[in-house]
C-alpha atoms as a PDB file:
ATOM      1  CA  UNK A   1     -60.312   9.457  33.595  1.00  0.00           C
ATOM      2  CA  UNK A   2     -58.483   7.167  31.827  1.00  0.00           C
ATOM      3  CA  UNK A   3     -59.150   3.351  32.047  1.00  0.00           C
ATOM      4  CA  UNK A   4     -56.266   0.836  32.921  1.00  0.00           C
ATOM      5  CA  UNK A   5     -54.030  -1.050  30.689  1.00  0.00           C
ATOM      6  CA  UNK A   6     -51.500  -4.014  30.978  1.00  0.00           C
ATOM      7  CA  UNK A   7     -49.306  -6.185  28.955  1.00  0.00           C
ATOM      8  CA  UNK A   8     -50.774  -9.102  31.270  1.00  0.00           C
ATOM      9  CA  UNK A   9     -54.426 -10.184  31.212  1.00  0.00           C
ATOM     10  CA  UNK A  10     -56.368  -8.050  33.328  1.00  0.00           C
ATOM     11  CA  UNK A  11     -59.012  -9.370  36.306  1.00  0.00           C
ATOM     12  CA  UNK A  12     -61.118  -8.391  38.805  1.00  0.00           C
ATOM     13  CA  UNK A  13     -60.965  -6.456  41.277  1.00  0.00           C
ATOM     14  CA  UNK A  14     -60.584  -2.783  39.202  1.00  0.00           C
ATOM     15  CA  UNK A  15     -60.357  -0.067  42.143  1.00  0.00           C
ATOM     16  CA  UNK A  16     -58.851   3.060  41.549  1.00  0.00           C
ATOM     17  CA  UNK A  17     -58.129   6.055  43.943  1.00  0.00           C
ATOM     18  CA  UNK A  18     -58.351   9.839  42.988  1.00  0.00           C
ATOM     19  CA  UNK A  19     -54.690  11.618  44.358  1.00  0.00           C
ATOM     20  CA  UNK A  20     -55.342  15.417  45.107  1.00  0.00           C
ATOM     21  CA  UNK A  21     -54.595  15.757  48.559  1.00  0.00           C
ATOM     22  CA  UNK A  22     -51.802  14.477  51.049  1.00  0.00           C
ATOM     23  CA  UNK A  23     -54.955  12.475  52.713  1.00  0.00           C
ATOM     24  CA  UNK A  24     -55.820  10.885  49.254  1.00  0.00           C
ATOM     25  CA  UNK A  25     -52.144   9.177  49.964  1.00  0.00           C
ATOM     26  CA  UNK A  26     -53.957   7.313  52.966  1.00  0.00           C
ATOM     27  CA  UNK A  27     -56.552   6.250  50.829  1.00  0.00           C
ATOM     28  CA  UNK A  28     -54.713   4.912  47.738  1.00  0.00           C
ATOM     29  CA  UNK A  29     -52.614   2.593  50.641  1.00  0.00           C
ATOM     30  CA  UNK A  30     -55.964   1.959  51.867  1.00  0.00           C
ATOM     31  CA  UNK A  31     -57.074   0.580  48.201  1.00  0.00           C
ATOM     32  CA  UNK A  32     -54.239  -0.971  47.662  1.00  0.00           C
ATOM     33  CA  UNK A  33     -54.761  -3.322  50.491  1.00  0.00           C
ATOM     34  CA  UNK A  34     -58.181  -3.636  49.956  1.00  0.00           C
ATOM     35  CA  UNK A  35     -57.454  -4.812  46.673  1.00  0.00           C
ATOM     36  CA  UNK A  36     -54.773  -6.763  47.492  1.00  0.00           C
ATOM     37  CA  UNK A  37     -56.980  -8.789  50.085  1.00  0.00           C
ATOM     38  CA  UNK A  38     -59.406  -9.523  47.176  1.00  0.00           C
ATOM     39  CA  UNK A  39     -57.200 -10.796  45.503  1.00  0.00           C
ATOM     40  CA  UNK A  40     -55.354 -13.494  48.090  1.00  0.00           C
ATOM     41  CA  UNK A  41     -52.140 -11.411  49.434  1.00  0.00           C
ATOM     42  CA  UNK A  42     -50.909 -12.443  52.407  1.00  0.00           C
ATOM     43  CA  UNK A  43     -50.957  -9.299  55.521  1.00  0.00           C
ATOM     44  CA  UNK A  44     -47.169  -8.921  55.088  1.00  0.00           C
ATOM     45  CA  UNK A  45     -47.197  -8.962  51.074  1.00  0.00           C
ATOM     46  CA  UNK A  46     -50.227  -6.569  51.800  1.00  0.00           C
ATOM     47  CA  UNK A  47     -47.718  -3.666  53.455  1.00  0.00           C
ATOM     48  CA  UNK A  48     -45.575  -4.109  50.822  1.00  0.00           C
ATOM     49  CA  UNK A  49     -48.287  -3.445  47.924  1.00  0.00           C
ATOM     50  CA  UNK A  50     -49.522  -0.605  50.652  1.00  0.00           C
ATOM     51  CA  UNK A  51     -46.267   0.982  50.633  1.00  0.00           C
ATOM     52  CA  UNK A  52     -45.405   1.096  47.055  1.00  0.00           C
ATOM     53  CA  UNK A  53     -49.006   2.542  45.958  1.00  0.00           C
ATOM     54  CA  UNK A  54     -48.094   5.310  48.695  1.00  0.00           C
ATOM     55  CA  UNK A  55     -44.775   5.877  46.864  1.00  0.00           C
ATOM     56  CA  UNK A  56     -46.532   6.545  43.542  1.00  0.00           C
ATOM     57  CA  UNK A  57     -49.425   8.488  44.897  1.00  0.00           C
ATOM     58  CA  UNK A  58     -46.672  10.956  46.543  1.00  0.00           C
ATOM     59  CA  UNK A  59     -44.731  11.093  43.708  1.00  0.00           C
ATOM     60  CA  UNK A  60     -47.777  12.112  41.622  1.00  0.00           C
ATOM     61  CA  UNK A  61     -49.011  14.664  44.386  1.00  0.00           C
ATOM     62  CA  UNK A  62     -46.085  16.640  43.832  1.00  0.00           C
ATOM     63  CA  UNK A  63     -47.087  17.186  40.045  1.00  0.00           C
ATOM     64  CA  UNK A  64     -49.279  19.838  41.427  1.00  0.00           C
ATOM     65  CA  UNK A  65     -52.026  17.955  39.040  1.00  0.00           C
ATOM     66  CA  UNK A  66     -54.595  15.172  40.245  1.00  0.00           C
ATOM     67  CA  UNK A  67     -54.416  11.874  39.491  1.00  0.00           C
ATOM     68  CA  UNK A  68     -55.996   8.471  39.409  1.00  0.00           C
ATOM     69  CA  UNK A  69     -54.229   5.692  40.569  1.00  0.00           C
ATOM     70  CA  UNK A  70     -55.569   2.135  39.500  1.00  0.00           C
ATOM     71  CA  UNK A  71     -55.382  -1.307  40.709  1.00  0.00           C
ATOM     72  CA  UNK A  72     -56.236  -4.324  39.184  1.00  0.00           C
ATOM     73  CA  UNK A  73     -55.678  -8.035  39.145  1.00  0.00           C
ATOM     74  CA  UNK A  74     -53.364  -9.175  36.413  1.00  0.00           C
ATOM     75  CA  UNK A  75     -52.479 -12.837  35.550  1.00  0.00           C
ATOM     76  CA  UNK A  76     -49.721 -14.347  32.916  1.00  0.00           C
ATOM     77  CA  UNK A  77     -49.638 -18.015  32.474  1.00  0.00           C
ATOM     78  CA  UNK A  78     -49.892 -19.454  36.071  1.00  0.00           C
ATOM     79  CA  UNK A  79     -48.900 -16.445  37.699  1.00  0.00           C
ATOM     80  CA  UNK A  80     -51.524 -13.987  39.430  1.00  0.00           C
ATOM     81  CA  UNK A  81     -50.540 -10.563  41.059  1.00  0.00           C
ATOM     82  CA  UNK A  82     -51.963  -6.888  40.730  1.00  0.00           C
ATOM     83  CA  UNK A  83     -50.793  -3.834  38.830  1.00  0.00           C
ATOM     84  CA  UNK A  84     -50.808  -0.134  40.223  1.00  0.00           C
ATOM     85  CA  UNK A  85     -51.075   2.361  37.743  1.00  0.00           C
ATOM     86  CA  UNK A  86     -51.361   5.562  36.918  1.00  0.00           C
ATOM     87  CA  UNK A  87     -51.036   8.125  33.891  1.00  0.00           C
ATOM     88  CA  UNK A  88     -47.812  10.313  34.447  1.00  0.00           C
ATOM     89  CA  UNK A  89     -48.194  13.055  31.489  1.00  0.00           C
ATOM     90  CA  UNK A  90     -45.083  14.887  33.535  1.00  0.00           C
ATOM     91  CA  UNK A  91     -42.964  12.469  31.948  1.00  0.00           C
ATOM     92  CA  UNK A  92     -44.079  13.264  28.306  1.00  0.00           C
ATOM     93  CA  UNK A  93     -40.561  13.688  26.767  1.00  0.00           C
ATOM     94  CA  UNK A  94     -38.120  12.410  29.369  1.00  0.00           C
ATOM     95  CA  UNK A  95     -36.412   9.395  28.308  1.00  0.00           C
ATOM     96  CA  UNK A  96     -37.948   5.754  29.412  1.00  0.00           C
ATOM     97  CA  UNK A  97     -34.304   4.905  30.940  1.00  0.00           C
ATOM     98  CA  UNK A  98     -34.043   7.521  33.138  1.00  0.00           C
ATOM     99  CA  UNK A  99     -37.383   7.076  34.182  1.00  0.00           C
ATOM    100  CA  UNK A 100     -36.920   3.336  34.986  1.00  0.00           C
ATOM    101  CA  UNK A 101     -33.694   3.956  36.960  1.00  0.00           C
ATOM    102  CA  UNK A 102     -35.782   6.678  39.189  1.00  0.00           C
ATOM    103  CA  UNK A 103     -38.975   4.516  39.879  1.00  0.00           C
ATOM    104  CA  UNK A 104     -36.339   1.346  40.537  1.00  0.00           C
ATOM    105  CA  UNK A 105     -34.904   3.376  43.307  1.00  0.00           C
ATOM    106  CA  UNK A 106     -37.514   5.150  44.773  1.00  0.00           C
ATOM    107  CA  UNK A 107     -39.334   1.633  44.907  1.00  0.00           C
ATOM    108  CA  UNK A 108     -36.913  -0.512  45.701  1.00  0.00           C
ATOM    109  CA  UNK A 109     -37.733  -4.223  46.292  1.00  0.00           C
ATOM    110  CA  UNK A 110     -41.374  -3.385  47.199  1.00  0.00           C
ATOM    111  CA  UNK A 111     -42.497  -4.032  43.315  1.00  0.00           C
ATOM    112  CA  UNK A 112     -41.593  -7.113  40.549  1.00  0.00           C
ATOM    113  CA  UNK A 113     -41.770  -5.221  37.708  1.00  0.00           C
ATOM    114  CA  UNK A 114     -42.251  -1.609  36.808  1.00  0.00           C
ATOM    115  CA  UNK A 115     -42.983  -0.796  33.305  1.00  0.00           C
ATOM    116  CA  UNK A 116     -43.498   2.305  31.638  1.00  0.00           C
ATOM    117  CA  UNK A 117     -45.563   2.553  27.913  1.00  0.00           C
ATOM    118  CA  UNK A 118     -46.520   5.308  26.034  1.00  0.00           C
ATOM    119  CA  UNK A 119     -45.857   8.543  25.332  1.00  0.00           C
ATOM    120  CA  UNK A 120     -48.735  10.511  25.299  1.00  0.00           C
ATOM    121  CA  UNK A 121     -48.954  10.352  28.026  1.00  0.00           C
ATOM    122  CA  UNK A 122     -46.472   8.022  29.329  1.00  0.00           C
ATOM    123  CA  UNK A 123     -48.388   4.948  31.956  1.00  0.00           C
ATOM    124  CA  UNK A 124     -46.309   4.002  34.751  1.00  0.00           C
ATOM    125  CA  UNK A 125     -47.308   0.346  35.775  1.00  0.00           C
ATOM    126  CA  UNK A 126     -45.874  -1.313  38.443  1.00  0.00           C
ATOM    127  CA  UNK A 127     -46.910  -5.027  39.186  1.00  0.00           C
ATOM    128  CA  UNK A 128     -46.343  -7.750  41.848  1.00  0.00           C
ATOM    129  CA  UNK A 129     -47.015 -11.486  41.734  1.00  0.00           C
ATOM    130  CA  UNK A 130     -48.360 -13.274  44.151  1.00  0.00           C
ATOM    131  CA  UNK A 131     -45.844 -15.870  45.779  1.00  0.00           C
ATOM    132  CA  UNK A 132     -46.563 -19.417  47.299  1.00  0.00           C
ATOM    133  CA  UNK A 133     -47.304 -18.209  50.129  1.00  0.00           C
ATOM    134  CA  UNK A 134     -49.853 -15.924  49.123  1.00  0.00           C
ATOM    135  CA  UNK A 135     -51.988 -19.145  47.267  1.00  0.00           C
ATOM    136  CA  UNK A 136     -54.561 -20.232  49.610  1.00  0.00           C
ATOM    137  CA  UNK A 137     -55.724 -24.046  49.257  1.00  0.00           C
ATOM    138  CA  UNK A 138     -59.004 -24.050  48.870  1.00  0.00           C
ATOM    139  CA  UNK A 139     -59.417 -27.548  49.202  1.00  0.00           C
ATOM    140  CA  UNK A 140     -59.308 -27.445  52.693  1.00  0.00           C
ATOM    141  CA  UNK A 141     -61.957 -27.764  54.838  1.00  0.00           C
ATOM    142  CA  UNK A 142     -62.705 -26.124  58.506  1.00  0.00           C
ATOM    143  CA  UNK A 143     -63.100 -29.434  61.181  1.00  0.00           C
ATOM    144  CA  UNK A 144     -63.225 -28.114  64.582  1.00  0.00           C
END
């Protein structure tokens, strides 16, 4: 298994989800909101990260291969977010253009940036920051 990497600084939390099956698809958009809760997303920035971690996972199950998929917390600067990611040795060869323009489709808006690095194999990383909204205040306290 390989071990995540980023171009961003990389936190806690570091889940990753094993993609054999069509049921391991419910449990990679199962880990991706778990991780996305541990990491401040709000329930409707949640789906989102759900939906694109579902996207990969499919697109890797029909590889015929398994596949880890990884999720950690990433930060740059002030910005904080988390980065699915997975090894894609299928693409070994195909040029990192075409690749982008497929993975911007088939995600759509659900992702911020998607990045792919390497060639051997390539890494397909797709990241989103966390938005206002998502920032809780902490400073806050519960008064009944």
């Amino acid at each position: 298994m390989t071990r995540p990497t980023s171009p961003y600084q990389m936190q806690p939390p570091v889940l990753s989800a094993r993609v054999e099956t069509t049921m391991d698809v419910m449990i990679v958009r199962n880990t991706a909101r778990r991780a996305g809760g541990l990491l401040g997303f709000t329930p409707a920035h949640l789906a989102q990260l759900a939906s694109a971690a579902a996207t990969l996972a499919e697109l890797t199950l029909m590889t015929n291969s398994p596949h880890t998929i990884h999720f950690n917390g990433v930060s740059n600067n002030d910005n904080s977010g988390i980065q699915i990611s997975t090894s894609a040795s299928w693409l070994t060869g195909v040029a990192s253009g075409n690749v982008m323009i497929a993975l911007r489709s088939k995600m759509g808006e659900l992702v911020d940036e998607i990045l792919v690095e390497g060639d051997k194999p390539p890494v397909i990383m797709m990241i989103v920051w966390r938005g206002g909204e998502d920032a809780s205040d902490d400073s806050e306290e519960y008064t009944p």
